[in-house]
Protein backbone atom coordinates (compact mmCIF):
# COMPACT_ATOMS: atom_id res chain seq x y z
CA UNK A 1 -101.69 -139.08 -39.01
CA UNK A 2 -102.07 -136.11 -36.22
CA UNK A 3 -101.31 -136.84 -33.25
CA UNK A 4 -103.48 -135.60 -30.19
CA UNK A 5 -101.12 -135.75 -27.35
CA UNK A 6 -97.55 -135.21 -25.92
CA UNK A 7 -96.24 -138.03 -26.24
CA UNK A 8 -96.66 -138.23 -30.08
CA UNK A 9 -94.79 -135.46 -30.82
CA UNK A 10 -92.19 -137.09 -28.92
CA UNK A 11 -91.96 -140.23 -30.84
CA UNK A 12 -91.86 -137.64 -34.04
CA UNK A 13 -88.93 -135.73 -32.62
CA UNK A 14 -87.29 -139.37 -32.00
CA UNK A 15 -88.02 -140.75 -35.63
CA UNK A 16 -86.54 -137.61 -37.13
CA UNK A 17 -83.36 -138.16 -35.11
CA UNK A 18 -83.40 -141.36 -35.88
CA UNK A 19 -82.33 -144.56 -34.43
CA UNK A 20 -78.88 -144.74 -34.99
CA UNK A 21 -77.94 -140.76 -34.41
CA UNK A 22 -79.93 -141.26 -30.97
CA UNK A 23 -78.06 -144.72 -30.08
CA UNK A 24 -74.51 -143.61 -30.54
CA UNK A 25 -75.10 -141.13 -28.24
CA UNK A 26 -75.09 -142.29 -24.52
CA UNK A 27 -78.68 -142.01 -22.76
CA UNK A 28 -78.76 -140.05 -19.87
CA UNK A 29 -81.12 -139.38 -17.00
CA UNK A 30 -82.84 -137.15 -19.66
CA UNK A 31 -85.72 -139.18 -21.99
CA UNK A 32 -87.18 -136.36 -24.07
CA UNK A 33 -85.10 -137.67 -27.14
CA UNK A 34 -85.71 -141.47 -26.21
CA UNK A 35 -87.06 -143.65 -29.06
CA UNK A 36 -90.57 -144.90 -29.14
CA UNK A 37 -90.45 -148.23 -26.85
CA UNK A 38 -88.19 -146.67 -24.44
CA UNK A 39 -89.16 -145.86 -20.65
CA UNK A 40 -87.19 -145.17 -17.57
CA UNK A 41 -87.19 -148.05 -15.12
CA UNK A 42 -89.71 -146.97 -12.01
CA UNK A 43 -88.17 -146.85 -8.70
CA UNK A 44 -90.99 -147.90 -7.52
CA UNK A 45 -93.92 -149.54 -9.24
CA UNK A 46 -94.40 -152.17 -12.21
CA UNK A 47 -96.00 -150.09 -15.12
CA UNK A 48 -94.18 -147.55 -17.82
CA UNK A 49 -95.63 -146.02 -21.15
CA UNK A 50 -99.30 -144.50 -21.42
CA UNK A 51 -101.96 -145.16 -23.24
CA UNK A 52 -102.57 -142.17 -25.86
CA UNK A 53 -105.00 -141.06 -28.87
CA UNK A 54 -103.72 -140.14 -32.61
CA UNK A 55 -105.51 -139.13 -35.29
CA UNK A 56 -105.93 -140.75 -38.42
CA UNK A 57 -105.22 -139.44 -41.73
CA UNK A 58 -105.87 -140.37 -45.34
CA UNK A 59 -103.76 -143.40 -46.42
CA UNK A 60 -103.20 -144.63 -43.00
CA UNK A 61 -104.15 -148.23 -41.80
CA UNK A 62 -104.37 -149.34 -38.46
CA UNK A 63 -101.81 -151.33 -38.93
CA UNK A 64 -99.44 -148.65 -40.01
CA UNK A 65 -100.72 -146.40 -36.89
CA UNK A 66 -99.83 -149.22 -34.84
CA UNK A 67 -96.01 -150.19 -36.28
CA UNK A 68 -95.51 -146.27 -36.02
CA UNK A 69 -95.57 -146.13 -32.45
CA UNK A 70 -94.52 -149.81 -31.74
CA UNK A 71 -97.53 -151.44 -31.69
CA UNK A 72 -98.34 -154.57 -33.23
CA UNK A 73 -101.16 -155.58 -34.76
CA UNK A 74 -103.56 -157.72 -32.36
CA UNK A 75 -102.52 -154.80 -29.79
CA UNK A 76 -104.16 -152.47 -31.82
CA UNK A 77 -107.16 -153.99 -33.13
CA UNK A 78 -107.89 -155.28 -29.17
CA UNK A 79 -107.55 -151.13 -28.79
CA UNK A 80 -109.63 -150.00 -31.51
CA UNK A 81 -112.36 -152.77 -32.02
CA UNK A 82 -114.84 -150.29 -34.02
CA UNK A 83 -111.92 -149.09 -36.09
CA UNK A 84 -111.37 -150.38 -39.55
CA UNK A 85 -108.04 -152.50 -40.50
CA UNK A 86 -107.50 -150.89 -43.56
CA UNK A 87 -109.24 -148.10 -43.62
CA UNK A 88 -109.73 -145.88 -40.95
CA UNK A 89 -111.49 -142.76 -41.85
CA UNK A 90 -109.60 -139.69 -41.74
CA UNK A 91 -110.24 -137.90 -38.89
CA UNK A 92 -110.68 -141.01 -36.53
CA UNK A 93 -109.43 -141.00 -33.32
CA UNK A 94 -107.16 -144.11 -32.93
CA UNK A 95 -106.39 -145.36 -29.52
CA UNK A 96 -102.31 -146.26 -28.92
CA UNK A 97 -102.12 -149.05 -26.26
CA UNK A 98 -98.57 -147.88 -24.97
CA UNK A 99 -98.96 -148.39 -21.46
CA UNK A 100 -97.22 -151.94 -19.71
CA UNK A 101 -97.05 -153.78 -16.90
CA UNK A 102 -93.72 -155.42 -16.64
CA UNK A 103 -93.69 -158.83 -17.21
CA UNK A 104 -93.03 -160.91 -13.24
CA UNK A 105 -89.11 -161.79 -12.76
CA UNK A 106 -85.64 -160.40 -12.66
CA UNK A 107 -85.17 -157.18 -15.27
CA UNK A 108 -82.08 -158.58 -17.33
CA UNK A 109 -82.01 -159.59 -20.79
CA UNK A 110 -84.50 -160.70 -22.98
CA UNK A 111 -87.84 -161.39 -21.77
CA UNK A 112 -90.45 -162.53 -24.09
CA UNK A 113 -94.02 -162.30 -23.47
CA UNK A 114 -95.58 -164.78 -26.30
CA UNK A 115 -99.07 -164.92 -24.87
CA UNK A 116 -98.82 -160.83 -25.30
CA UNK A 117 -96.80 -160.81 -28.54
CA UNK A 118 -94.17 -158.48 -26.75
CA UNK A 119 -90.27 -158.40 -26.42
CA UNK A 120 -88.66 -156.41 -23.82
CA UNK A 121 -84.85 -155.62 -23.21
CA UNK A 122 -82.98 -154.35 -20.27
CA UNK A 123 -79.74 -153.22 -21.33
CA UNK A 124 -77.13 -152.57 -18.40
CA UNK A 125 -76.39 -149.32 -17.65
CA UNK A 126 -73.70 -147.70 -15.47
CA UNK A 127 -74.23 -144.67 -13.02
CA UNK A 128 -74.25 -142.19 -16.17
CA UNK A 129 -77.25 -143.54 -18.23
CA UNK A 130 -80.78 -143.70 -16.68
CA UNK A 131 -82.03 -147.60 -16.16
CA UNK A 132 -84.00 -148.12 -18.62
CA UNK A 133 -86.49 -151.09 -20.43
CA UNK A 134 -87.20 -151.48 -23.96
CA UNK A 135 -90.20 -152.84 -25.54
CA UNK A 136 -91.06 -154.44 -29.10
CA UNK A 137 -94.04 -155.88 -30.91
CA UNK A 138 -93.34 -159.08 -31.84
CA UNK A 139 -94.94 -162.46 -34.15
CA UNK A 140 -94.77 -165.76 -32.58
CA UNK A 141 -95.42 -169.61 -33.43
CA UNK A 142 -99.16 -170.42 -34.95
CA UNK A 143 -101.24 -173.00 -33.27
CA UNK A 144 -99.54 -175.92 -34.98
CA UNK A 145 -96.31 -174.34 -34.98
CA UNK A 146 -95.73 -173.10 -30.95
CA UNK A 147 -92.83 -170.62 -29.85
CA UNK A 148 -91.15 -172.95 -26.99
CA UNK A 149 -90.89 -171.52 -23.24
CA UNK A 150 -88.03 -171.74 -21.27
CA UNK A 151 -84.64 -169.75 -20.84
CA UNK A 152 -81.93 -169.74 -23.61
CA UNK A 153 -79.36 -167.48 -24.94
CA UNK A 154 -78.66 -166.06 -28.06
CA UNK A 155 -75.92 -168.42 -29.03
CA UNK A 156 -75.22 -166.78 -33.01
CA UNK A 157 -75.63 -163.44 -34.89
CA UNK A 158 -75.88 -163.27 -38.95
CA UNK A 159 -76.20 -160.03 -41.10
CA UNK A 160 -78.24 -160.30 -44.11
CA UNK A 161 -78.42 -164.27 -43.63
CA UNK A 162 -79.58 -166.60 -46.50
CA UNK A 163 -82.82 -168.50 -45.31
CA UNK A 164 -82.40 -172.59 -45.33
CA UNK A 165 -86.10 -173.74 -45.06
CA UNK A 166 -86.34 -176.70 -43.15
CA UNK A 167 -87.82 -179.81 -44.75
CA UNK A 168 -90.76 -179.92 -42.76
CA UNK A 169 -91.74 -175.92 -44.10
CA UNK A 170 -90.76 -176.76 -47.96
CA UNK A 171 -93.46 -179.84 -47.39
CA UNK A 172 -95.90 -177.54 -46.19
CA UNK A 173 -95.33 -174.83 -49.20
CA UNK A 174 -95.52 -178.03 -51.45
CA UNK A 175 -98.68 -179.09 -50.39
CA UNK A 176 -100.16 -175.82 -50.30
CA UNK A 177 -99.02 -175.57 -54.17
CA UNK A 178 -96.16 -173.13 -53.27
CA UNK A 179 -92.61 -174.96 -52.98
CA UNK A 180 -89.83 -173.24 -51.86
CA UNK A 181 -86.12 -173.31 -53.21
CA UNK A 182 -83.71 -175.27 -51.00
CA UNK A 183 -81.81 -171.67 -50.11
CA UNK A 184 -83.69 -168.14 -50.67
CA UNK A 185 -80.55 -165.35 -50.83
CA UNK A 186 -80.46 -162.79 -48.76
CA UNK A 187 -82.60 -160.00 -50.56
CA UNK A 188 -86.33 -158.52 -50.21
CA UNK A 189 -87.72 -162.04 -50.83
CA UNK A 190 -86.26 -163.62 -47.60
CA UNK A 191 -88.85 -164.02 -45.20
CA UNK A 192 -85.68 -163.86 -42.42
CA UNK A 193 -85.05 -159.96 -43.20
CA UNK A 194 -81.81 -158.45 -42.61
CA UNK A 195 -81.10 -159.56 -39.22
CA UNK A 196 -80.76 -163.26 -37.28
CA UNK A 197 -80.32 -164.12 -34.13
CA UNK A 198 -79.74 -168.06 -33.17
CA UNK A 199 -81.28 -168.96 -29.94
CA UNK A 200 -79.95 -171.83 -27.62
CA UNK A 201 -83.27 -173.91 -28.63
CA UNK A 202 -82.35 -175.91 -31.63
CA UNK A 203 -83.76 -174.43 -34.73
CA UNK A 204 -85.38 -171.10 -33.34
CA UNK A 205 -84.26 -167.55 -34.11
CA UNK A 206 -85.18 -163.84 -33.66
CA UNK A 207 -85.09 -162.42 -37.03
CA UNK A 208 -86.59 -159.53 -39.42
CA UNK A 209 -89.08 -159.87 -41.91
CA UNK A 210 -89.94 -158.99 -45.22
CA UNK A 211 -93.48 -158.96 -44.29
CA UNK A 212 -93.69 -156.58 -41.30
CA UNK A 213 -97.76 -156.58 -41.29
CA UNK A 214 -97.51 -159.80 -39.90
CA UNK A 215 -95.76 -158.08 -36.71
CA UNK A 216 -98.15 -158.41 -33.86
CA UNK A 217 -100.18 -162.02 -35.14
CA UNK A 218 -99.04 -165.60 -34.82
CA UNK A 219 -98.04 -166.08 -37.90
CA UNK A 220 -94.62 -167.96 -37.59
CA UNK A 221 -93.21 -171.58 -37.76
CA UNK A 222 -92.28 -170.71 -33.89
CA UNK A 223 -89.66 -168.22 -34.34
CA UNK A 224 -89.53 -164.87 -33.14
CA UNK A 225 -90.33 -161.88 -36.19
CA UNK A 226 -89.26 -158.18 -35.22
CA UNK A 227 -90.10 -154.89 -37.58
CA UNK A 228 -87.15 -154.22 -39.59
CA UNK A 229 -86.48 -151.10 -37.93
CA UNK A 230 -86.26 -152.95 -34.55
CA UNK A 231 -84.25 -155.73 -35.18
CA UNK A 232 -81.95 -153.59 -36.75
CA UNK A 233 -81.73 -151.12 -34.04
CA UNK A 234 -81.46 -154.21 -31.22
CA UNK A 235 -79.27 -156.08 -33.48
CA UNK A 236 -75.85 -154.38 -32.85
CA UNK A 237 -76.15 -154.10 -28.79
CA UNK A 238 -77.12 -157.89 -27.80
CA UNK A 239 -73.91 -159.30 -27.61
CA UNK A 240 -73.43 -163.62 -28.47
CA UNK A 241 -74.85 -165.03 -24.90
CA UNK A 242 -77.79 -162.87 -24.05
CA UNK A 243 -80.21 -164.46 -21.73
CA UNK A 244 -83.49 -164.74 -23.01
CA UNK A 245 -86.27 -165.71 -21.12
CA UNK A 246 -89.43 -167.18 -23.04
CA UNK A 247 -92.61 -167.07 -20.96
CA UNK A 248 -96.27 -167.06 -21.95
CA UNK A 249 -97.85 -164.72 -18.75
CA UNK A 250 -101.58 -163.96 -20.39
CA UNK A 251 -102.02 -162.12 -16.80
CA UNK A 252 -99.92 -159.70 -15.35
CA UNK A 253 -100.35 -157.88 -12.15
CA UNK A 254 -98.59 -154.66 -11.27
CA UNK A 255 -97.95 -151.42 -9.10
CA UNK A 256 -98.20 -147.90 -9.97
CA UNK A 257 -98.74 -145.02 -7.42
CA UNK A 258 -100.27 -147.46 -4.61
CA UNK A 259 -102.51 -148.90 -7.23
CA UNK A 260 -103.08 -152.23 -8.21
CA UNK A 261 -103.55 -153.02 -12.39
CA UNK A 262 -104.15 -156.12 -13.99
CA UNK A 263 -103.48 -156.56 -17.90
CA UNK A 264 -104.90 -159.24 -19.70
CA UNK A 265 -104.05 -161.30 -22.61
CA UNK A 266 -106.31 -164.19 -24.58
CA UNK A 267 -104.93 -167.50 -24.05
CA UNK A 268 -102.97 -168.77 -27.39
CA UNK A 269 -104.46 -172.24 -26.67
CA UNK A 270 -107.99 -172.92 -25.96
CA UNK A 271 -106.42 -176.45 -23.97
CA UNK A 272 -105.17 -174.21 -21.57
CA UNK A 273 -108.00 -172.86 -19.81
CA UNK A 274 -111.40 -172.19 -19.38
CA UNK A 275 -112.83 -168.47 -18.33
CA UNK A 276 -113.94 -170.02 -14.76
CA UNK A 277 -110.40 -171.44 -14.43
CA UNK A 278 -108.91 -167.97 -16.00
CA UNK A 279 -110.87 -166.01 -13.47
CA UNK A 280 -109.75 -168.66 -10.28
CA UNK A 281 -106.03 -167.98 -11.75
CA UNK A 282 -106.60 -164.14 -11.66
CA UNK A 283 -108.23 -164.30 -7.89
CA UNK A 284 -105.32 -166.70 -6.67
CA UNK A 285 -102.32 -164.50 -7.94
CA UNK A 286 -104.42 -160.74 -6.70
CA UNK A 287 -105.11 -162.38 -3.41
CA UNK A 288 -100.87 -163.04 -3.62
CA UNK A 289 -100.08 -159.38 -4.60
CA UNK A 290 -102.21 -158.13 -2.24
CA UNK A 291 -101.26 -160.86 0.82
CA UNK A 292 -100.78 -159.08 4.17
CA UNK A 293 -102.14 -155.38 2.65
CA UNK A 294 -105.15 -153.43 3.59
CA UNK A 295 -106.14 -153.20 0.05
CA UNK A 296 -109.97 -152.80 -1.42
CA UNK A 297 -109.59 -155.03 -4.64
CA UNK A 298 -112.33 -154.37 -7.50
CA UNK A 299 -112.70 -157.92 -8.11
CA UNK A 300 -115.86 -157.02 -10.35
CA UNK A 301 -113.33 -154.83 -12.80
CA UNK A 302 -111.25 -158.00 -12.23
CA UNK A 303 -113.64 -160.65 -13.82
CA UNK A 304 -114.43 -157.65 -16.60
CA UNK A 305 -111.03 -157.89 -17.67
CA UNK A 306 -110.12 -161.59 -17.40
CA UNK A 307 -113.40 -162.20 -19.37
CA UNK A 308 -112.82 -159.54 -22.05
CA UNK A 309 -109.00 -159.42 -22.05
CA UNK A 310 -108.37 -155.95 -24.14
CA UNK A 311 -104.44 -155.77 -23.13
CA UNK A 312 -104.36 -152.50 -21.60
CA UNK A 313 -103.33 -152.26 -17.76
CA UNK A 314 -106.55 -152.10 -15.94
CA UNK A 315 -106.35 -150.30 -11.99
CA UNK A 316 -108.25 -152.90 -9.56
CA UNK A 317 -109.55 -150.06 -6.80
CA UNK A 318 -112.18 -150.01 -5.68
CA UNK A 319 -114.59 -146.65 -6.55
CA UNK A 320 -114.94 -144.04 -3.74
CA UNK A 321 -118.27 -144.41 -2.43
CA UNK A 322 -120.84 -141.79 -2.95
CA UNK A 323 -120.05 -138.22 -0.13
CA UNK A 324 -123.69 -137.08 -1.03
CA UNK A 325 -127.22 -138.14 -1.04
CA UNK A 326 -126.92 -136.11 -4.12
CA UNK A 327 -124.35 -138.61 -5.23
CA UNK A 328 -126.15 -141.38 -4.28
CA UNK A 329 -129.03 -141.03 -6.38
CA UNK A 330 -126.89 -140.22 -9.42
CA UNK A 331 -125.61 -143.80 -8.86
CA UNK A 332 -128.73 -144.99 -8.56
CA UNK A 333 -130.08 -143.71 -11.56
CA UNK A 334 -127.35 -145.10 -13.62
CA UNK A 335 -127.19 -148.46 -12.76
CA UNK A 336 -131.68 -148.62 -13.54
CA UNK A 337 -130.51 -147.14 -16.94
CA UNK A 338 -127.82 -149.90 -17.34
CA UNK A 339 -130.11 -152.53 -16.15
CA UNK A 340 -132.75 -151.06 -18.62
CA UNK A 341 -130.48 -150.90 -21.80
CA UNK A 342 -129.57 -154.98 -20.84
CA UNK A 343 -132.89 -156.21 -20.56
CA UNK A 344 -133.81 -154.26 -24.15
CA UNK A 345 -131.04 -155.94 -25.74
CA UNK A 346 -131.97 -159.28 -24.06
């Protein structure tokens, strides 16, 4: 994979220090040596990360792309929807979604985005280090099997746990004609990993995986599934009583530069929502954000978004308007060749 842009060469200088060599050494206001999924708090402003283009080589898969530079899977096929999966062709330009807005609420602990298959962690810092926010793809609960909502704490820690599948799961497996022992050892067959984490919710965990393509789908019984390599790296600095805050936001709204940017998420649940009731949610919280301001909301680019939610931060200005007669009849011209192309493919 060749990557096309500054930042990429920064998350290869990162992964060659390596996690741990980079985390035993105390962050300062510096970031060039920061690991992938680490930005600098704004002082001002709700967004950090950028989106970016790589390019793909032979042997790569989207997926692969994607875990690389800590992006999980529906992330990057939402990104890339003309890309293959498996198979990219060498040579293709593959688009990293690495830009976020931060999800609404204090920025402390754990927060857990389900509806955008996200984790994000705040550790403190003291005057020395540079305030910072990390981010992580992440699997959550299936349909029939939702992650809960609500704020907990991480109440137990367990290196290289055993798994205990619950009755209910070792029903499942039986019916589907693949039953499951009563204990699977810790090893490269437990679906747990190398890492647990007990949350206060009874029976729910954020754990590894021995299946890390899943990372970035809902694929779980409800718990939480990190990459190895995160977990791992999280793992040892989330001390027993972490808050962690569980919320399913499929909208966010944020600030960067004076700018307002939506980013979108599809609901989990058809039950909650239609599009006409997404798009009356998304006009109800912008008219909020932008309460009291003299501010010239896009609410076209709005509905664009809320309709076809892509998960990239979208800005919600409103285009200058045209200086030039010159300019005007540019404008003109494209919008009769828009209108054309629709009613030919009417």
């Amino acid at each position: 994979m060749k990557h096309s842009s500054p930042l990429g060469r920064a998350a290869r200088f990162a992964t060659a220090l390596g996690l741990c060599a980079v985390l035993t050494t105390p962050l300062q206001a510096s970031t060039e040596a920061w690991p992938r999924g680490y930005y600098p708090l704004p002082e001002e402003g709700d967004l950090v990360g950028e989106v970016y283009t790589v390019i793909a080589e032979s042997g790569d898969t989207l997926i692969d792309i994607g875990h690389e530079h800590g992006i999980g899977y529906e992330e990057m096929v939402r990104a890339n929807p003309e890309v293959s999966i498996w198979a990219p062709f060498e040579g293709t330009e593959v688009v990293i979604p690495g830009r976020f807005i931060l999800p609404d609420g204090p920025r402390e602990g754990l927060v857990v985005n389900v509806a955008e298959m996200r984790l994000y962690y705040y550790p403190p810092a003291d005057e020395t280090e540079a305030p910072r926010v990390e981010t992580y793809p992440i699997a959550v609960g299936r349909m029939d099997w939702k992650t809960p909502l609500g704020t907990t704490r991480i109440t137990e820690k367990v290196k290289d746990p055993a798994w205990y599948p619950p009755a209910s799961i070792r029903r499942e497996h039986a019916e589907a004609g693949d039953p499951l022992p009563s204990v699977v050892p810790p090893g490269p067959d437990n679906p747990m990993g190398t890492r647990k984490m007990r949350l206060g919710i009874p029976g729910y965990l954020i754990h590894g995986t021995n299946r890390p393509e899943g990372v970035g789908m809902r694929v779980t019984h409800g718990c939480i599934r990190m990459l190895p390599e995160d977990i791992e790296a999280l793992f040892p600095r989330l001390p027993i009583g972490t808050q962690v805050k569980l919320i399913n936001e499929t909208l966010k709204l944020g600030w960067a530069d004076g700018t307002l940017h939506v980013q979108a998420y599809p609901y989990l649940d058809e039950k909650d929502g239609t599009t006409i009731q997404r798009i009356t949610d998304a006009l109800d919280q912008v008219d909020t954000a932008t309460d009291g301001l003299d501010y010239p909301v896009n609410y076209a680019r709005l509905r664009e978004v809320v309709e076809v939610p892509r998960g990239m931060p979208v800005a919600l200005e409103v285009p200058p308007a045209p200086e030039t007669l010159w300019d005007r009849l540019e404008l003109i011209a494209a919008d009769s060749g828009s209108r054309e192309r629709q009613a030919e493919e009417g």
